[in-house]
Protein backbone atom coordinates (compact mmCIF):
# COMPACT_ATOMS: atom_id res chain seq x y z
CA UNK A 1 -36.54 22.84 -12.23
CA UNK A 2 -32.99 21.18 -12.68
CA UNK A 3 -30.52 22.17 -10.90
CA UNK A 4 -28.39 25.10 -11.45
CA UNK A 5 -25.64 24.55 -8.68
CA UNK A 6 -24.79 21.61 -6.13
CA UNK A 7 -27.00 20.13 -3.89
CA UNK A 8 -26.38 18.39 -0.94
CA UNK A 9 -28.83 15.23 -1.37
CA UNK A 10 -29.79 13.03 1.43
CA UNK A 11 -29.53 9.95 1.44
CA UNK A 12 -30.39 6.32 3.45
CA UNK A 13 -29.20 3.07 3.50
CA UNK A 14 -32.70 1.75 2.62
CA UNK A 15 -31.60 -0.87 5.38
CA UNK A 16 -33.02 0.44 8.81
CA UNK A 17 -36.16 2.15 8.87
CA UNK A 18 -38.06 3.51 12.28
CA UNK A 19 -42.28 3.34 12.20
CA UNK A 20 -45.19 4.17 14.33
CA UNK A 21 -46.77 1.47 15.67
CA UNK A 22 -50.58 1.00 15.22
CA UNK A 23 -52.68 1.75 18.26
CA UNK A 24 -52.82 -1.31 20.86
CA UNK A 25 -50.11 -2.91 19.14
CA UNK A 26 -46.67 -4.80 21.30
CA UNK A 27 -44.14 -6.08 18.81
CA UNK A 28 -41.27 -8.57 20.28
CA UNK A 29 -37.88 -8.11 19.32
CA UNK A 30 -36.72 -10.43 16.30
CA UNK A 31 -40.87 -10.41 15.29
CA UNK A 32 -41.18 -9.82 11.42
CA UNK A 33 -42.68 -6.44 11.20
CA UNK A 34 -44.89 -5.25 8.47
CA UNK A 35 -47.05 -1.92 7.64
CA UNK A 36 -50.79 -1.62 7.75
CA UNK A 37 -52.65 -0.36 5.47
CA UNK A 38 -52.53 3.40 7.02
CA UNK A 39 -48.75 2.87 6.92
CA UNK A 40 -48.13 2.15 10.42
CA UNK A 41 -46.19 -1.34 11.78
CA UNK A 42 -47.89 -3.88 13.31
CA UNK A 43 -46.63 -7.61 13.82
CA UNK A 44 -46.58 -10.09 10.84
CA UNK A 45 -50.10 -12.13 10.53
CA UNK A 46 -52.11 -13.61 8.52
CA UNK A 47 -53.77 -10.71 6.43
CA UNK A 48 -53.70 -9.54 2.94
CA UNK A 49 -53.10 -5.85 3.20
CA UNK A 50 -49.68 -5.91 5.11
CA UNK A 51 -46.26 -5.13 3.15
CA UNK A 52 -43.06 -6.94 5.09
CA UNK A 53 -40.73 -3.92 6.37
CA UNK A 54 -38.12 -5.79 8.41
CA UNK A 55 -37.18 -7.24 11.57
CA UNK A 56 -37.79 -5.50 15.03
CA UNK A 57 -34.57 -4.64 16.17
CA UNK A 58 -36.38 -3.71 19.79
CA UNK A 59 -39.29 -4.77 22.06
CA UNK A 60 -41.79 -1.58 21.53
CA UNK A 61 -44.90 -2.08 23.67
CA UNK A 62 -47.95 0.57 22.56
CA UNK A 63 -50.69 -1.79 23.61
CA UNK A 64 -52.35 1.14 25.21
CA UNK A 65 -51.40 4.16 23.01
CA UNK A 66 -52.94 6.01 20.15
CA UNK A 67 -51.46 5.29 16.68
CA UNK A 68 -48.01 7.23 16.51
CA UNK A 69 -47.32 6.85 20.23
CA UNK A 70 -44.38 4.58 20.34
CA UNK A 71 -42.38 3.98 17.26
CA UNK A 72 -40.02 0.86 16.72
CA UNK A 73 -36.59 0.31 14.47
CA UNK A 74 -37.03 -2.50 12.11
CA UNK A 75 -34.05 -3.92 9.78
CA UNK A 76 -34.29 -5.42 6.47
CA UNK A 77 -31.94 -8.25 4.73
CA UNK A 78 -32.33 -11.72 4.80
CA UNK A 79 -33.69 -13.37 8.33
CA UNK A 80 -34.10 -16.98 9.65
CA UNK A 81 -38.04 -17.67 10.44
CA UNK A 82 -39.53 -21.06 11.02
CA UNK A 83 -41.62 -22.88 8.19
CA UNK A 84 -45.12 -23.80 8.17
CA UNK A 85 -46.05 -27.38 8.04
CA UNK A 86 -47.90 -30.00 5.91
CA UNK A 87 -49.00 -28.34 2.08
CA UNK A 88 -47.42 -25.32 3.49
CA UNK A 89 -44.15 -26.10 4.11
CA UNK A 90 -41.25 -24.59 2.39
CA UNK A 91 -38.18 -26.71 0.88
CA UNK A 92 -35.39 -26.13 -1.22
CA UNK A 93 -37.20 -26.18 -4.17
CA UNK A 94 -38.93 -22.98 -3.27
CA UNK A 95 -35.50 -21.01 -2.79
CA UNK A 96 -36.09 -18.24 -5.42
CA UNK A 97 -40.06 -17.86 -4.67
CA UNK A 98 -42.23 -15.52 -2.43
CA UNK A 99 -42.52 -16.59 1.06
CA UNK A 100 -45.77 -15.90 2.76
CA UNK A 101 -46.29 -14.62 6.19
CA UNK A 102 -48.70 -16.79 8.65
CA UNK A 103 -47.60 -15.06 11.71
CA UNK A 104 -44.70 -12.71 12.96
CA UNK A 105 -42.32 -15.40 13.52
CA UNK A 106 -43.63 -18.20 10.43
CA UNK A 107 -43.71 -18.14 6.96
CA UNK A 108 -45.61 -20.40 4.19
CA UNK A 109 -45.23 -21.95 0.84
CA UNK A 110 -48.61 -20.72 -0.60
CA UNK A 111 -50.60 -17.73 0.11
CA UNK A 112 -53.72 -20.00 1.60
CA UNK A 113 -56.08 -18.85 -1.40
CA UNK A 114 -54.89 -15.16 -1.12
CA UNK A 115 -55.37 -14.43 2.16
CA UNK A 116 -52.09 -14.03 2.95
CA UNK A 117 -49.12 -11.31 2.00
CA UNK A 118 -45.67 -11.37 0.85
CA UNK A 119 -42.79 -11.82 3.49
CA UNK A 120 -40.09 -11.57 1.01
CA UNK A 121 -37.98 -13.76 -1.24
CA UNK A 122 -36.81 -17.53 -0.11
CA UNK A 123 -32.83 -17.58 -0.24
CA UNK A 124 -32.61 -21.14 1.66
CA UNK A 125 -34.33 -23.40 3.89
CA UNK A 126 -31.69 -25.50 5.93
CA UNK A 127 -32.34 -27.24 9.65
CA UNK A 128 -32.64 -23.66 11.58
CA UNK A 129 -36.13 -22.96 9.40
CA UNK A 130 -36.40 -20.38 6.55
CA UNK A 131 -34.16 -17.51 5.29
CA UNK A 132 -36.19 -14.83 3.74
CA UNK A 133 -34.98 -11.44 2.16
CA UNK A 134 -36.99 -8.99 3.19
């Protein structure tokens, strides 16, 4: 129904989010974080079924808690991680492409035959590694 008199919308920044960690799970602060597949953040890795959320803004250990247990504030924007090597690694040709995640720290050129997912966009690759916008 549309609205018939003001209403006081929420909003967010769509810049900081805050997730449950997956069961057994410790994520580092600065780690690229990403969701699972039952929504819940784990470190980045090689896998094809994670979706980039941000960087870890904290050190959130759950390694021996239930899904839910601990949650951890993640950031998005564009973030310095170090490049892959050999076929993999990114130069400044690639600024404009998809970046793909090898670990929660490392991102690639390629996704290694699809078995990899989607850190974000390249926005420059200079001597400190990688900037991706997640």
């Amino acid at each position: 129904m549309a609205l018939s008199k003001d209403r006081n919308t929420k909003r967010r920044d769509g810049v900081s989010f805050n997730d449950p960690l997956a069961a057994s799970t410790r994520i580092f602060a600065g780690a690229l974080v990403c969701l699972n597949a039952a929504g819940n953040a784990v470190p980045g890795a090689t896998s094809t079924t994670l979706k980039a959320r941000g960087v870890a803004q904290e050190y959130v250990d759950n390694s021996a808690g239930a899904a839910g247990d601990q949650r951890v504030a993640t950031r998005r924007g564009v973030f310095n991680f170090a490049n892959s090597a050999s076929a993999d690694e990114i130069t400044r040709a690639d600024i404009g492409v998809n970046a793909y995640i090898v670990d929660d720290q490392t991102v690639a050129k390629t996704s290694a035959t699809n078995t990899r997912s989607v850190a974000g966009v390249i926005r420059d690759v200079d001597s400190d590694g990688v900037w991706v916008e997640i």
